[in-house]
Protein backbone atom coordinates (compact mmCIF):
# COMPACT_ATOMS: atom_id res chain seq x y z
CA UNK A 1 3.62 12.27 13.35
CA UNK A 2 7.08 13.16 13.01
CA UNK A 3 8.97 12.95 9.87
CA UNK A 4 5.84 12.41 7.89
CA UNK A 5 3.29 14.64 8.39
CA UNK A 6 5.69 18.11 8.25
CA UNK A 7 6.76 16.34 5.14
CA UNK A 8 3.17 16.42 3.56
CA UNK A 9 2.00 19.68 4.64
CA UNK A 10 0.56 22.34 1.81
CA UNK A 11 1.87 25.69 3.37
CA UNK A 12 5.23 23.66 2.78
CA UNK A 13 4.57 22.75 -0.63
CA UNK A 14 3.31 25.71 -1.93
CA UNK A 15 6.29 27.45 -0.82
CA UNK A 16 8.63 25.25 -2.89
CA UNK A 17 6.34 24.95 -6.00
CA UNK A 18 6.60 28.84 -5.62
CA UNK A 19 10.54 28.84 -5.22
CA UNK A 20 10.66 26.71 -8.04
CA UNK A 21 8.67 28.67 -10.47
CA UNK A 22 10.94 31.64 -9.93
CA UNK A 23 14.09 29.66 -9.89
CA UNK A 24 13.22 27.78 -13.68
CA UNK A 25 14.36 29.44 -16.67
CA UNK A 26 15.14 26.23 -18.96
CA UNK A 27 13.49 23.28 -20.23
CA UNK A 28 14.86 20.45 -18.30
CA UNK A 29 13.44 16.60 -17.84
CA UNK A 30 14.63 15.03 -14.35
CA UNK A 31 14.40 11.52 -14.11
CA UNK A 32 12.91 9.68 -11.12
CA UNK A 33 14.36 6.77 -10.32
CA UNK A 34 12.60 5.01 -8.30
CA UNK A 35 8.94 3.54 -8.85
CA UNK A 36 7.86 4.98 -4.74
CA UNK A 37 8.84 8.53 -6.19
CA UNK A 38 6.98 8.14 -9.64
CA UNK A 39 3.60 6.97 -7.26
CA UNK A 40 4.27 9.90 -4.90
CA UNK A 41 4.37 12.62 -7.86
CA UNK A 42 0.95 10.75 -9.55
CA UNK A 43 -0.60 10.21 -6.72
CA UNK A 44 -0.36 13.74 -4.78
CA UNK A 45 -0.77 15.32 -8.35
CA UNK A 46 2.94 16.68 -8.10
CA UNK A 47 2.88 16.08 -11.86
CA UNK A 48 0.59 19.06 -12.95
CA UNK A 49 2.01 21.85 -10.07
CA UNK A 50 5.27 21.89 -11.64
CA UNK A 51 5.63 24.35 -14.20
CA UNK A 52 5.46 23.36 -17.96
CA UNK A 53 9.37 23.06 -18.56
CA UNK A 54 10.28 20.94 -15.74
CA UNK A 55 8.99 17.47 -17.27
CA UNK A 56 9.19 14.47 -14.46
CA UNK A 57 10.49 11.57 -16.58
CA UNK A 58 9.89 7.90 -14.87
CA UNK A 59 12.77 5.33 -14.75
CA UNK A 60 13.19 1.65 -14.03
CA UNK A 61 12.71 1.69 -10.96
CA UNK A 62 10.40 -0.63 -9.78
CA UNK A 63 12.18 -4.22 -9.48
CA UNK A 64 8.96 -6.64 -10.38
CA UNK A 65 8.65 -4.81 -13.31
CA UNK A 66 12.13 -5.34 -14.70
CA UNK A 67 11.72 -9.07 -13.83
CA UNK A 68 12.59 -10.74 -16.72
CA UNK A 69 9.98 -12.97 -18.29
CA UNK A 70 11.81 -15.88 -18.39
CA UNK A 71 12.61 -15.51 -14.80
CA UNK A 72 8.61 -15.70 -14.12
CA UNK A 73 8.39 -18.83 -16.40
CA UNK A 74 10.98 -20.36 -14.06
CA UNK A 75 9.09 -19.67 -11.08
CA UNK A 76 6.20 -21.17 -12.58
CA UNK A 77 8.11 -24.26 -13.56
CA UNK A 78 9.09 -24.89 -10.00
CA UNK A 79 5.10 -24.18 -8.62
CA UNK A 80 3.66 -26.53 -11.19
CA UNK A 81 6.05 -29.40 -12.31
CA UNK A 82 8.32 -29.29 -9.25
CA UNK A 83 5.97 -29.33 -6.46
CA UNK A 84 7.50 -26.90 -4.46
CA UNK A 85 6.40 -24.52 -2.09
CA UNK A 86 6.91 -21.00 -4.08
CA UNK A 87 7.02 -18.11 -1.78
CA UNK A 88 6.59 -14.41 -3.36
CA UNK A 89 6.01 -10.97 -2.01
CA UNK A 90 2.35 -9.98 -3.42
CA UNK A 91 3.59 -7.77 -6.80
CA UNK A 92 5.08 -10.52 -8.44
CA UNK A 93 2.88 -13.06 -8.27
CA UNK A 94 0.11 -11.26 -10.97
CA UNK A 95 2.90 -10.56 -13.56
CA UNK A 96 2.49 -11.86 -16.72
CA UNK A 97 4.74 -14.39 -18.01
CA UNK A 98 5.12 -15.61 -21.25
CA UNK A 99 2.54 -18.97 -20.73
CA UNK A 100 0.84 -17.94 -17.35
CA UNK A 101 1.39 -16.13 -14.10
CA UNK A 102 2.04 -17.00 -10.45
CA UNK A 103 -1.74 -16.34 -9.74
CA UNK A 104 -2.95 -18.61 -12.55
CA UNK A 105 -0.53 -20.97 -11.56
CA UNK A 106 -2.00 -21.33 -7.72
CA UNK A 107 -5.70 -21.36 -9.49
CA UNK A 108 -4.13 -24.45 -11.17
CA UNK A 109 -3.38 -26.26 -7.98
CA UNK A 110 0.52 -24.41 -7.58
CA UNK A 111 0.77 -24.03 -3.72
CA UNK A 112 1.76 -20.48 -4.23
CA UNK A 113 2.04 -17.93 -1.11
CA UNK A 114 2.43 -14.62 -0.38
CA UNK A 115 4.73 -13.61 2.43
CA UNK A 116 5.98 -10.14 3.69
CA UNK A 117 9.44 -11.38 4.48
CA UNK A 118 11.54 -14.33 3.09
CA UNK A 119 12.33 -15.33 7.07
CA UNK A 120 8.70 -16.83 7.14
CA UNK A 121 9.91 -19.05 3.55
CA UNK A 122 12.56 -19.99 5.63
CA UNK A 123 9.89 -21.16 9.00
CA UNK A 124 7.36 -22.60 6.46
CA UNK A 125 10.87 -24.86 5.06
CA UNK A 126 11.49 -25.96 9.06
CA UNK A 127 7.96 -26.82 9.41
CA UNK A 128 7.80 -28.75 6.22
CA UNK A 129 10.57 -30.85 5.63
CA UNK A 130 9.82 -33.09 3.56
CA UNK A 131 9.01 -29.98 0.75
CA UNK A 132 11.14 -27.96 -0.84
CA UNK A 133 10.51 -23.82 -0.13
CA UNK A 134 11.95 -21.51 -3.18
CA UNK A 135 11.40 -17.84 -2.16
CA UNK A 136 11.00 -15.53 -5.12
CA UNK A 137 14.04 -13.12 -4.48
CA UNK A 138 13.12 -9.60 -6.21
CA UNK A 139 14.16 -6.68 -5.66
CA UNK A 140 16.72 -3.92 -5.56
CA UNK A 141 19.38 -3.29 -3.18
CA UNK A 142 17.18 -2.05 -0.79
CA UNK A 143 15.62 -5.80 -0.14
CA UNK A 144 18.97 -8.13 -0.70
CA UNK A 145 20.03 -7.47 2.76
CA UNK A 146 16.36 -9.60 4.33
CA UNK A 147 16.70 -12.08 1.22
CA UNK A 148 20.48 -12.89 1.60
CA UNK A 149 19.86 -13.20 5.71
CA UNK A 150 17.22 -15.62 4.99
CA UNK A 151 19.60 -17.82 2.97
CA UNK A 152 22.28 -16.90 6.43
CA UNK A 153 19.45 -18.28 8.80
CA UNK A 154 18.58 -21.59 6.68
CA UNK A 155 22.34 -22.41 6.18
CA UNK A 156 23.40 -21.75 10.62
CA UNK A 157 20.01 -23.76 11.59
CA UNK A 158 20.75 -26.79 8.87
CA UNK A 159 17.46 -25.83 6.46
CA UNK A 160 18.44 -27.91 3.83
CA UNK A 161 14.68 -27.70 1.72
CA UNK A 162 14.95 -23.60 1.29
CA UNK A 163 16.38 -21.92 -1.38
CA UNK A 164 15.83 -18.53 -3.56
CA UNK A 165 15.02 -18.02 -6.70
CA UNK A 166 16.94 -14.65 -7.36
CA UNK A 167 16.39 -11.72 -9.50
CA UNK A 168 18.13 -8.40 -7.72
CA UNK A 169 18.91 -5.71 -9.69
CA UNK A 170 20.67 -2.68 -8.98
CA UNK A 171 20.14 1.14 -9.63
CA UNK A 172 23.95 2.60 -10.47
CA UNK A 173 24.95 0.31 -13.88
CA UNK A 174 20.75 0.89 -14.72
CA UNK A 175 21.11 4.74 -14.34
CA UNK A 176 24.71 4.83 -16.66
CA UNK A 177 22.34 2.48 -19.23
CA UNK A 178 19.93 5.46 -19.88
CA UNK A 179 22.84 8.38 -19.99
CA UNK A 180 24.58 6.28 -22.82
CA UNK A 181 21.10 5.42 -25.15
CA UNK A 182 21.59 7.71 -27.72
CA UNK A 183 18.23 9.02 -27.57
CA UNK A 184 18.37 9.71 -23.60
CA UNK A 185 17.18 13.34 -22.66
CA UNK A 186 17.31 13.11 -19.53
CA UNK A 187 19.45 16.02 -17.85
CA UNK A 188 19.20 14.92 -13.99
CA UNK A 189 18.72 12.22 -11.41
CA UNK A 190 16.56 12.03 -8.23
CA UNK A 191 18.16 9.12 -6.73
CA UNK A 192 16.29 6.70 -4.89
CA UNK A 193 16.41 7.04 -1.05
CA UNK A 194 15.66 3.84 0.19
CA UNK A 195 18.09 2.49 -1.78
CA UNK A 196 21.04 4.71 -0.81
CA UNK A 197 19.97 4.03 2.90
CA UNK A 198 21.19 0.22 2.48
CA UNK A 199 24.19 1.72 0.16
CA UNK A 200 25.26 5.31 0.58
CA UNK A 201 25.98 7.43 -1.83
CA UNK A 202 29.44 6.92 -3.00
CA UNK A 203 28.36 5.27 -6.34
CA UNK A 204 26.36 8.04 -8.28
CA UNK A 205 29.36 10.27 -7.66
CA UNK A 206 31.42 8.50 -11.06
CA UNK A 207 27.87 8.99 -12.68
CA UNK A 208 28.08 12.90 -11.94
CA UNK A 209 31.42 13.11 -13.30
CA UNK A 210 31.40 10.88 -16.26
CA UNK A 211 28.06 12.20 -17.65
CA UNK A 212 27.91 15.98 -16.17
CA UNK A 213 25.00 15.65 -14.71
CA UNK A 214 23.01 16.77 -11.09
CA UNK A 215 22.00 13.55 -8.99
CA UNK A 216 19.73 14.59 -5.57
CA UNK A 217 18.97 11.82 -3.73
CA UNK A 218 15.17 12.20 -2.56
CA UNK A 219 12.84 10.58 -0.15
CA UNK A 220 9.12 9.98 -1.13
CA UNK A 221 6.54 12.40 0.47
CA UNK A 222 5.75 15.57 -1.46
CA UNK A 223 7.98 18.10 0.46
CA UNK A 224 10.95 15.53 -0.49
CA UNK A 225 10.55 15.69 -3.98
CA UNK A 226 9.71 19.03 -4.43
CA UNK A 227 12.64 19.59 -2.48
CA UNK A 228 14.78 17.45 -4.50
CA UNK A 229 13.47 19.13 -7.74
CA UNK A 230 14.02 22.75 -6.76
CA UNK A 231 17.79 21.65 -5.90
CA UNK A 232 18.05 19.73 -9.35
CA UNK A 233 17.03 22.77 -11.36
CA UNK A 234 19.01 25.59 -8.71
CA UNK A 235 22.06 22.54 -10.52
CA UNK A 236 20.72 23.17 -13.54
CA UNK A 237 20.08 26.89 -13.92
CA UNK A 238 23.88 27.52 -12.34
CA UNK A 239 25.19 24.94 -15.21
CA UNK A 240 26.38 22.74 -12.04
CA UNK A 241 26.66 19.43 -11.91
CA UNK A 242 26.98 17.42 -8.12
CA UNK A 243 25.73 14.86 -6.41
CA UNK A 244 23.47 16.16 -3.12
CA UNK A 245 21.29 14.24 -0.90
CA UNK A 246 18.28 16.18 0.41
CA UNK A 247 17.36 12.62 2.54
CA UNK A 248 19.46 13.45 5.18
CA UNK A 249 17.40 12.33 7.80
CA UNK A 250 17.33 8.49 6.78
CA UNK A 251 20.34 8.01 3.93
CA UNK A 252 24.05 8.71 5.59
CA UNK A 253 26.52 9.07 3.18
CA UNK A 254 28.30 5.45 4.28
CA UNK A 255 24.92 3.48 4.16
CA UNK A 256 24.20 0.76 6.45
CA UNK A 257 27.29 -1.40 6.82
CA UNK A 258 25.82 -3.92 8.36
CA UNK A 259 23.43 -4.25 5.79
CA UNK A 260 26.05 -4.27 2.68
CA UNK A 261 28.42 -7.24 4.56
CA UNK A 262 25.08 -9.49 4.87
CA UNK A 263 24.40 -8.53 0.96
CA UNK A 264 28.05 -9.48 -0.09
CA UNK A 265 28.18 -12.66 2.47
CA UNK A 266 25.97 -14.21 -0.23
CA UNK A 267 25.52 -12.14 -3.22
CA UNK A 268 28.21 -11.29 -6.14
CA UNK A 269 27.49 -9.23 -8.53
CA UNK A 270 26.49 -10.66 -12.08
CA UNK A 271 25.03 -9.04 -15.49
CA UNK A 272 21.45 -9.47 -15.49
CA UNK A 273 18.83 -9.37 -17.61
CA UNK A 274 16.05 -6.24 -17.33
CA UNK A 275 12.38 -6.88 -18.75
CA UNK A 276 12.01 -4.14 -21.61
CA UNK A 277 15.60 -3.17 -21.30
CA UNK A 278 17.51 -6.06 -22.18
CA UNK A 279 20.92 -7.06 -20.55
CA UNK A 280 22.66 -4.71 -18.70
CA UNK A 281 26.70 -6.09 -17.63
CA UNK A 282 26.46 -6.03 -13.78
CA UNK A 283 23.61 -4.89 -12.78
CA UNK A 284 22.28 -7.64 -10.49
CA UNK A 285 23.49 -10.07 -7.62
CA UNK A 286 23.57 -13.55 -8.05
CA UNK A 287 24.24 -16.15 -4.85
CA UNK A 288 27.98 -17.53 -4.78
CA UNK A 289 29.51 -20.71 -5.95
CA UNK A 290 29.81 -21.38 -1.87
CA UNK A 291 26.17 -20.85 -1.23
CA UNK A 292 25.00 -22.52 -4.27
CA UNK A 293 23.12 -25.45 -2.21
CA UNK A 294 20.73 -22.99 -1.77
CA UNK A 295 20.20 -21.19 -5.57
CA UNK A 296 17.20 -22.49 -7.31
CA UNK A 297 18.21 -22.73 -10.29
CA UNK A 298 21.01 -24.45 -9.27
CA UNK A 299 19.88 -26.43 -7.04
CA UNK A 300 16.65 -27.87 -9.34
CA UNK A 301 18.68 -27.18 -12.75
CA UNK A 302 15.84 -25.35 -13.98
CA UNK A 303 16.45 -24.66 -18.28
CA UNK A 304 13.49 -23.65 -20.14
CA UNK A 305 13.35 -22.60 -23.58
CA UNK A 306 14.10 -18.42 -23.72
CA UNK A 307 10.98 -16.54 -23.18
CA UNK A 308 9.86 -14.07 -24.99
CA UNK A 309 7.70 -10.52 -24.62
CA UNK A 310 4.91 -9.60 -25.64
CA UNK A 311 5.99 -7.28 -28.29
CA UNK A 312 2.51 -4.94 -28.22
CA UNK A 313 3.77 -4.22 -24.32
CA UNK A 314 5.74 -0.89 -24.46
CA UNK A 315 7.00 -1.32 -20.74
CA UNK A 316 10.29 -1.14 -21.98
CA UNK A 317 10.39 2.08 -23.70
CA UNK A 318 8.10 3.55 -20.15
CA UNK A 319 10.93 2.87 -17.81
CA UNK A 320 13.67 4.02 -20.01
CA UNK A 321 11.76 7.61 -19.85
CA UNK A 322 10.48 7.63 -23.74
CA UNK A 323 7.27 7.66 -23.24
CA UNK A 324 4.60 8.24 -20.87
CA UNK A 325 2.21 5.53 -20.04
CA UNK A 326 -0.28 7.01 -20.99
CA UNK A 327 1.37 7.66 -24.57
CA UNK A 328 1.31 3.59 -24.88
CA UNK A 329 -1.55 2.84 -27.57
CA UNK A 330 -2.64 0.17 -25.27
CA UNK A 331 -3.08 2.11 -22.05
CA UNK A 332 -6.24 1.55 -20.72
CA UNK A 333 -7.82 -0.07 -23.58
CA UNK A 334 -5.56 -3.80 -23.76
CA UNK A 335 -3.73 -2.93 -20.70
CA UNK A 336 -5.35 -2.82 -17.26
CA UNK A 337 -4.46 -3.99 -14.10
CA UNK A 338 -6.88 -6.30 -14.42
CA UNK A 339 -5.66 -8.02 -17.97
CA UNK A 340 -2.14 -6.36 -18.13
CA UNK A 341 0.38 -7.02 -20.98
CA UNK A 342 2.98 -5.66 -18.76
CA UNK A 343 4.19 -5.51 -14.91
CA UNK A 344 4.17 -2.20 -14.98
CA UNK A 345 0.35 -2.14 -14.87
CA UNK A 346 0.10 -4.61 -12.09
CA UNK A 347 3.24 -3.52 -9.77
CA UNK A 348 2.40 -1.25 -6.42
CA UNK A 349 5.48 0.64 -8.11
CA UNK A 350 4.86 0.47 -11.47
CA UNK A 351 4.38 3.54 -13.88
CA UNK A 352 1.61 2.37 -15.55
CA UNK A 353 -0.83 1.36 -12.78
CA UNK A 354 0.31 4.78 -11.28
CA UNK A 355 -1.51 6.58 -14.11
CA UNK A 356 -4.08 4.30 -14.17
CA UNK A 357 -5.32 4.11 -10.35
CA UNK A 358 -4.51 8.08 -9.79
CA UNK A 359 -3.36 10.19 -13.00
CA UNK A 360 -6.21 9.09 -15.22
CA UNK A 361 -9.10 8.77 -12.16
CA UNK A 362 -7.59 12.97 -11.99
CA UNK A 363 -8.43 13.60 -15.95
CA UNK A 364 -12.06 11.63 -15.73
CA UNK A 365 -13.13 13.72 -13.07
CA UNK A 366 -11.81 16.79 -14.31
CA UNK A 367 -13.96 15.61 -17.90
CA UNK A 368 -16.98 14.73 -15.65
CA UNK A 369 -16.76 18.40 -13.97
């Protein structure tokens, strides 16, 4: 198949693994930013090919997983005590909250569904009109183009019983977060592709400048990341410092405009709130004053008390790059996918289930051999 299978071949791989064994001098961590990239590197066993000084440190991104608690307890408050409809894409709706999850909340009676696209929430609204339809609204840039069209399609066709309940986050004000913690040590950026394919590349390049430091944007099958790395460290090695884009064959450097006017025909941006991380000053989109009919929180006035974390769950310290999941007391012991303590043990793009379902599978059998 083109474009994937070239992209997973061995002779391929080896060659770069190879290149970038002779090319590696220093110690340098790169940070991944996107959860797709940290499953790719577990999952294909990336991690243990690359020679000891290039250390693969994960980052935040995976949006259900920086879904703020509260956030969750608000979606829960509108499944149980408002009787509505709540629409989610499949991650979120087993992430822990701070009283009880989406899934609990649907064993409880909550007619809770899973959906693949927020245009069905907007058909199951039109065939139910006398419900209201809130569709959970996560993600990062790459999905606010589908979620703000669905709020476009309900407002043309007169859908007055659909709305979204919206936590988008986005990578660029996440990425300058790290570089200025104090204790950040990370010395490069693989930038995530499906997210500069909505947006283009323009806004790592003030990143690069302001902080010195390499960003490749990368796609997701092993020959892209390798390929990504060995460019990061050729960066590193020279003492360069630019922003390159190795995804050439799906991210243009101008994005999708079409995509990026639908995002700002409903969206502004807004400071948001990151589970684990804390507040980061505008770093997510929020739905204007003019399309407000159709906010949830607006629309039901939805204030809770403030949730709070569990404060055993290391998530946050995970997707700022401190420490490996593994390197969490409660990996695999309190933690599971199957009773997590964070959403990055139950995410499809979370760190934590990554090592779980593939890195640690990799250590028992190597321990069983």
């Amino acid at each position: 198949m083109k474009y994937v299978s070239e992209f997973r071949s061995p002779e391929v791989v080896d060659a770069l693994l190879k290149e970038i064994r002779e090319t590696v001098k220093g110690n340098w961590n790169i940070m991944e930013v996107c959860g797709g990239q940290t499953h790719s590197l577990v999952k294909n066993g990336i991690l243990n090919m690359l020679p000891s000084n290039v250390q693969m440190v994960h980052g935040p991104g995976c949006p259900v997983c920086v879904t703020p608690v509260n956030l969750i307890d608000k979606a829960v408050h509108l499944a149980m005590d408002h009787n509505v409809i709540l629409c989610s894409y499949g991650d979120m709706i087993r992430v822990p909250g701070s009283g009880m999850s989406l899934l609990e909340a649907k064993s409880k009676g909550a007619d809770v569904r899973i959906l693949y696209s927020p245009l069905e929430a907007v058909k199951i609204a039109k065939e139910n009109p006398d419900r209201e339809v809130v569709f959970f609204a996560v993600g990062f840039e790459t999905t606010a183009p589908a979620n703000a069209l669905s709020v476009i399609h309900a407002f043309k066709e007169g859908v007055k019983n659909y709305s979204i309940l919206t936590s988008h986050v986005l990578v660029p004000p996440a990425m300058e977060a790290i570089m200025s913690d104090a204790a950040c040590k990370v010395d490069a950026f693989l930038g995530a592709g499906h997210v500069c394919a909505i947006m283009g590349i323009g806004e790592y390049y003030p990143i690069v400048e302001k902080y010195k430091i390499p960003i490749v944007v990368t796609g997701f099958e092993p020959v892209d990341l390798l390929e990504g790395i060995l460019m990061t460290v050729k960066q590193l090695e020279k003492g360069e410092y630019k922003l390159e884009n190795q995804y050439t064959r799906v991210v243009e450097t101008g994005g999708n405009k079409n995509a990026v006017k639908t995002i700002d025909e409903i969206f502004e941006v807004t400071d948001r709130e990151w589970r684990g991380i804390g507040e980061i000053p505008r770093s997510g989109y929020g739905v204007k004053e003019q399309y407000s009919a159709y906010d949830a929180v607006r629309k039901f006035k939805i204030d809770i008390a403030e949730s709070h974390e569990d404060l055993t769950c290391l998530s946050g310290d995970v997707m700022k790059g401190k420490i490996k999941p593994d390197q969490c007391p409660n990996f695999g012991t309190k933690c599971t996918p199957v009773q997590p303590l964070g959403a990055p043990m139950v995410s499809s793009e979370g760190a934590c289930a990554a090592y779980y379902n593939f890195h640690m599978a990799t250590v028992l059998e190597g321990i069983g051999h």
